[in-house]
PDB file of N, CA and C in Angstrom:
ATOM      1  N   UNK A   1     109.680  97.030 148.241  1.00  0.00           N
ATOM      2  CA  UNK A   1     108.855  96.283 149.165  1.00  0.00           C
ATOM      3  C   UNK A   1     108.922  96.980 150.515  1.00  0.00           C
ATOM      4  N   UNK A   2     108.222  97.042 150.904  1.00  0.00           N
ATOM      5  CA  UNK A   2     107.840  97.924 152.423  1.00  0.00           C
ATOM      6  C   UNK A   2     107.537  96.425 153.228  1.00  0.00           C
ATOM      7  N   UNK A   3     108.200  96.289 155.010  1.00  0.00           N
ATOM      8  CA  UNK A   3     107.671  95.860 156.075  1.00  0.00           C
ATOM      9  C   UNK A   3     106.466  96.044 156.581  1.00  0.00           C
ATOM     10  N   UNK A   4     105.637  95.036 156.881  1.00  0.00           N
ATOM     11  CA  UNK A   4     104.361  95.415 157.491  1.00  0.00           C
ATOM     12  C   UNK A   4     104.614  95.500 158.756  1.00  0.00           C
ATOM     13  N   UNK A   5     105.745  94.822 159.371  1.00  0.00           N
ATOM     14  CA  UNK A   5     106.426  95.113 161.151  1.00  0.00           C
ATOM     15  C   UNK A   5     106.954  96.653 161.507  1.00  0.00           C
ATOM     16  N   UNK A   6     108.077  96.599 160.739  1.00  0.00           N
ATOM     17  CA  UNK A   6     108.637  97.254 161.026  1.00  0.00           C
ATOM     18  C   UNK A   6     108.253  98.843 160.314  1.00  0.00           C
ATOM     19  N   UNK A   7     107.974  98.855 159.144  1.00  0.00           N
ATOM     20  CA  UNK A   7     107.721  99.518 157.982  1.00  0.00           C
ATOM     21  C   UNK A   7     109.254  99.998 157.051  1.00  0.00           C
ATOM     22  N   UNK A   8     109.959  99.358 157.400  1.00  0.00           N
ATOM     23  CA  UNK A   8     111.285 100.033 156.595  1.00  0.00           C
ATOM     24  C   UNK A   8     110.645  99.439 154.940  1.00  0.00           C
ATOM     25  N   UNK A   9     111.296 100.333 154.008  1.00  0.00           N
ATOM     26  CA  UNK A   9     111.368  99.835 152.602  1.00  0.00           C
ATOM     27  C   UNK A   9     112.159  99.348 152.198  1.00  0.00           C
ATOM     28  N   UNK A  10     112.541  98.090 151.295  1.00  0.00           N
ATOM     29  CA  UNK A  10     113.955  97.755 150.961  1.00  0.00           C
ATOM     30  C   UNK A  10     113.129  97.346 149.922  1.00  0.00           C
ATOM     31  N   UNK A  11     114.640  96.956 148.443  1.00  0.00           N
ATOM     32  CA  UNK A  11     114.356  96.661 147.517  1.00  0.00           C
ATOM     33  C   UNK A  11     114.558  94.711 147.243  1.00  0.00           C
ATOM     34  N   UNK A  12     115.706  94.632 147.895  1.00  0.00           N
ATOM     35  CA  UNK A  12     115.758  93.392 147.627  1.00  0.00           C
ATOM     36  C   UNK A  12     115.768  92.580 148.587  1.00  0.00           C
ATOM     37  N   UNK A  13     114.936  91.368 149.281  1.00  0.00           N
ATOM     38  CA  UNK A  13     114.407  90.567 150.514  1.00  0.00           C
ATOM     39  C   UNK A  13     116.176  90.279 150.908  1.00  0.00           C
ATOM     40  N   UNK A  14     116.496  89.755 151.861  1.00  0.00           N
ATOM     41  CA  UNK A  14     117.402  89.308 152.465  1.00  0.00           C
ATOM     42  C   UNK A  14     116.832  87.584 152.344  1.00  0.00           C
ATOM     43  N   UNK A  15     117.909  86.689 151.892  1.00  0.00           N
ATOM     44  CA  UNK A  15     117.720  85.348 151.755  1.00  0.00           C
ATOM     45  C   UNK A  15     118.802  84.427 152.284  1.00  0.00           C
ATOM     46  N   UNK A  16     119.806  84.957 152.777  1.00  0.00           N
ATOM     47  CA  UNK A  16     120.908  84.793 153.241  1.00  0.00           C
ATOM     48  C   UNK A  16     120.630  84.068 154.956  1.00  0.00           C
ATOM     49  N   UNK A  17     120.056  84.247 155.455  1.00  0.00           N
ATOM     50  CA  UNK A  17     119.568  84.376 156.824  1.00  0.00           C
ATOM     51  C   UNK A  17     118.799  82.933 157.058  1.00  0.00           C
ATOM     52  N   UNK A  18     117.885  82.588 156.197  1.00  0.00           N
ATOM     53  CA  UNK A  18     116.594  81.244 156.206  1.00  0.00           C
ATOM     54  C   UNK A  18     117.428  80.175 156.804  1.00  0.00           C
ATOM     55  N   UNK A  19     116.948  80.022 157.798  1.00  0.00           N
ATOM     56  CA  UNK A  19     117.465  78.556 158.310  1.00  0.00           C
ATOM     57  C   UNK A  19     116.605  77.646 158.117  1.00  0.00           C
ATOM     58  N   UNK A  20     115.703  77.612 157.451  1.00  0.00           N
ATOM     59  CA  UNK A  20     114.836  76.457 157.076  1.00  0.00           C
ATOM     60  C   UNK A  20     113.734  76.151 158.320  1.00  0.00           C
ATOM     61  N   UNK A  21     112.732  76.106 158.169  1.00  0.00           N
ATOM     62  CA  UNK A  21     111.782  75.426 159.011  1.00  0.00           C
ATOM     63  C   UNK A  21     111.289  73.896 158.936  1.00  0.00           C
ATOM     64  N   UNK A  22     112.311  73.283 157.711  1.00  0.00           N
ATOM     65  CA  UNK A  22     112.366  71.894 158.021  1.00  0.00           C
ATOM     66  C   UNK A  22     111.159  71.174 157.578  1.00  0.00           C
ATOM     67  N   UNK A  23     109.973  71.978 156.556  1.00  0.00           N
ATOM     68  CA  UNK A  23     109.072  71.119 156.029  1.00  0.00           C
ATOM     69  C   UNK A  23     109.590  71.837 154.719  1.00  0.00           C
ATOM     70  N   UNK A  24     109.876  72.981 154.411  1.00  0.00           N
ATOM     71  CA  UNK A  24     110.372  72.978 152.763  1.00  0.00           C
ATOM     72  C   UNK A  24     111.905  73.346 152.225  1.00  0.00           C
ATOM     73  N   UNK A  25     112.434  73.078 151.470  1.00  0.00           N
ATOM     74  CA  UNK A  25     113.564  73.440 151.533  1.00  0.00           C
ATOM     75  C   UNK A  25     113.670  74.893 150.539  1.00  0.00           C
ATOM     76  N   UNK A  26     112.356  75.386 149.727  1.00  0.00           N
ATOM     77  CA  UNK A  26     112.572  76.596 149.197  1.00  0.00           C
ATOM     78  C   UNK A  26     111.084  76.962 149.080  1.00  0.00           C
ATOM     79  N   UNK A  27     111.473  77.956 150.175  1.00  0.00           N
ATOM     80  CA  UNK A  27     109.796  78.512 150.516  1.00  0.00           C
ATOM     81  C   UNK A  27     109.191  79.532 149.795  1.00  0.00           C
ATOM     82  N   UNK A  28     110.503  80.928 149.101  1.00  0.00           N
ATOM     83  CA  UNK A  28     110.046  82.297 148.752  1.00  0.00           C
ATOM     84  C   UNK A  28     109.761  82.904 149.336  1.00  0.00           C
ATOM     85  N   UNK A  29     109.871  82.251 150.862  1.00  0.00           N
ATOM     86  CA  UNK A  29     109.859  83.496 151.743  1.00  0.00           C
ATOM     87  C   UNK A  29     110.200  84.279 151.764  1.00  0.00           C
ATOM     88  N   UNK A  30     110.060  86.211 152.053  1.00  0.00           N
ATOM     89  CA  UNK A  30     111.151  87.157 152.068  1.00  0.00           C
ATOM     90  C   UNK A  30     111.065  87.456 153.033  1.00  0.00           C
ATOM     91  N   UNK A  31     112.826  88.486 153.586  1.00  0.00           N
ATOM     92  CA  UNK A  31     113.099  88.041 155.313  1.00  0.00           C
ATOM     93  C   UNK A  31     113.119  89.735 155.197  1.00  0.00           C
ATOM     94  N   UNK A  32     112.751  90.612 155.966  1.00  0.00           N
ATOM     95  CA  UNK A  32     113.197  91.974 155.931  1.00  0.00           C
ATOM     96  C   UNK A  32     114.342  91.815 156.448  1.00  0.00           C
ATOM     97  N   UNK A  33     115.322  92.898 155.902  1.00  0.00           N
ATOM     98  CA  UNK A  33     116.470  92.902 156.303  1.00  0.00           C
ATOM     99  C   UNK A  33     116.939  94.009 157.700  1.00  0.00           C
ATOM    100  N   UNK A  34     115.852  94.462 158.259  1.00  0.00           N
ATOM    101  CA  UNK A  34     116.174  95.343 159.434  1.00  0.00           C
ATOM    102  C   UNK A  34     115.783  94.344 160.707  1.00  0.00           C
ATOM    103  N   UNK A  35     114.602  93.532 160.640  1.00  0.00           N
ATOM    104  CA  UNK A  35     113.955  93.411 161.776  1.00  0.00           C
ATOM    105  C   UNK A  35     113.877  91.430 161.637  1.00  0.00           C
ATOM    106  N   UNK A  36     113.817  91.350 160.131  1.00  0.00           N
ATOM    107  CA  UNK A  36     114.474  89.595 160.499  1.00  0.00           C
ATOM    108  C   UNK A  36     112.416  88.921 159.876  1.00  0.00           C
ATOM    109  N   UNK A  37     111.749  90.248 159.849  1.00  0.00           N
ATOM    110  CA  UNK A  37     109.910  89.324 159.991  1.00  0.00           C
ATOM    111  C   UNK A  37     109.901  88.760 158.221  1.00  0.00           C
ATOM    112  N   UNK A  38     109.425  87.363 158.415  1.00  0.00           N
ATOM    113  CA  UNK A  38     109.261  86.905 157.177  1.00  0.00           C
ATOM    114  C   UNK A  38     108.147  87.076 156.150  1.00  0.00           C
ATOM    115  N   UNK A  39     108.006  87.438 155.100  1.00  0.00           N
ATOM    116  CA  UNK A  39     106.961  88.008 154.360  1.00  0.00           C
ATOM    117  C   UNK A  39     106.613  86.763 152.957  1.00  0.00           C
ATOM    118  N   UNK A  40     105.291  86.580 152.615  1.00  0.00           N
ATOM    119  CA  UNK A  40     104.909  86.447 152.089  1.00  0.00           C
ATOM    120  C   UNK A  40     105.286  86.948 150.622  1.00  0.00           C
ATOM    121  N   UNK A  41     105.981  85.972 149.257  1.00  0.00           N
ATOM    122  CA  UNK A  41     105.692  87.195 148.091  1.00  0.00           C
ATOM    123  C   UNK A  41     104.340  87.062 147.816  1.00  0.00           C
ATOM    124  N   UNK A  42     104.738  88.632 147.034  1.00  0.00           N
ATOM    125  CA  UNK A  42     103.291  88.877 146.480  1.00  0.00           C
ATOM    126  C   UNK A  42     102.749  88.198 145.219  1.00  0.00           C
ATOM    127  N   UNK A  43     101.432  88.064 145.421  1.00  0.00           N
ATOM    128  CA  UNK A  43     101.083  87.092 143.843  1.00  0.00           C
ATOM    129  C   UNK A  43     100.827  88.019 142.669  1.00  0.00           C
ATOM    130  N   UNK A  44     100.449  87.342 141.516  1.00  0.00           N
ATOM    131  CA  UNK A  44     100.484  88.149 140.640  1.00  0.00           C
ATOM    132  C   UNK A  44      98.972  88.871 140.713  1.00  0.00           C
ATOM    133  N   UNK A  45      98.140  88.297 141.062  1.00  0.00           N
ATOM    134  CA  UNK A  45      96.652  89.388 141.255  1.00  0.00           C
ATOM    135  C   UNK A  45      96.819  90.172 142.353  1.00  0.00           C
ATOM    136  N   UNK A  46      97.738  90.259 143.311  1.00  0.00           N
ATOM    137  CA  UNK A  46      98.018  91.766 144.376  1.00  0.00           C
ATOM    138  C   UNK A  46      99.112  92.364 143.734  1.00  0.00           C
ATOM    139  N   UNK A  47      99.411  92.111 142.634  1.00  0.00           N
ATOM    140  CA  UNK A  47     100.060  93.319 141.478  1.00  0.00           C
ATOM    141  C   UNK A  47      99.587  93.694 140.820  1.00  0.00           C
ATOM    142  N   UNK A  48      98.397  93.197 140.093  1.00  0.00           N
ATOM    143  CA  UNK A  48      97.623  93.857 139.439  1.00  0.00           C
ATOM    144  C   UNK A  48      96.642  94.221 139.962  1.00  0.00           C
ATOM    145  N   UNK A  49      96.409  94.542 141.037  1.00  0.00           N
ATOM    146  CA  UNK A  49      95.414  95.726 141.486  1.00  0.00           C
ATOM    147  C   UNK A  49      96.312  96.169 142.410  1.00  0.00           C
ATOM    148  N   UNK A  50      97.107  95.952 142.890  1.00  0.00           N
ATOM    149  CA  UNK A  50      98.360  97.428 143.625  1.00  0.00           C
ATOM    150  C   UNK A  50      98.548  98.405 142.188  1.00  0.00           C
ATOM    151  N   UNK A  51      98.496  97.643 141.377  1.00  0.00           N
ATOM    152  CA  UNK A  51      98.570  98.371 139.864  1.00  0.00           C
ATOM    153  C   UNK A  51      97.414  99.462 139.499  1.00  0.00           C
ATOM    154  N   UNK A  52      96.453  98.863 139.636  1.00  0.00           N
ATOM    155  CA  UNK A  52      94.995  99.559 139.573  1.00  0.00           C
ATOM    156  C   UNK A  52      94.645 100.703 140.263  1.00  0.00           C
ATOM    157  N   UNK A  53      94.832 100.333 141.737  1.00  0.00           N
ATOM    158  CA  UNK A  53      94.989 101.325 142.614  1.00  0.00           C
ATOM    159  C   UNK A  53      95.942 102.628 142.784  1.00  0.00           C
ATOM    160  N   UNK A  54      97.140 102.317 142.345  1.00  0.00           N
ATOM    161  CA  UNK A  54      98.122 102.991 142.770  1.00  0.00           C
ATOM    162  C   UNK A  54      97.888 104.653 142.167  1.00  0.00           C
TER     163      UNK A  54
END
């Protein structure tokens, strides 16, 4: 997974960190682990055409 902030690549989100924003208690958010920006996962139709494309 690549940062769209920062651009570092990492493999596995940092989840350790979520302090909750207090409307969900498990969002799937992923946190980059250099810069802290929270990301969206990806769904399964922006894998299959990151697939297509690639």
């Amino acid at each position: 997974m690549k940062c769209p902030l920062c651009g570092m690549e990492f493999d596995e989100p940092d989840r350790s960190k979520c302090s909750g924003c207090g409307k969900f208690s498990s969002c799937n958010m992923q946190r980059c682990p250099n810069c802290g920006y929270e990301i969206a996962p990806e769904t399964k139709l922006e894998k299959i055409i990151r697939g297509i494309f690639k």
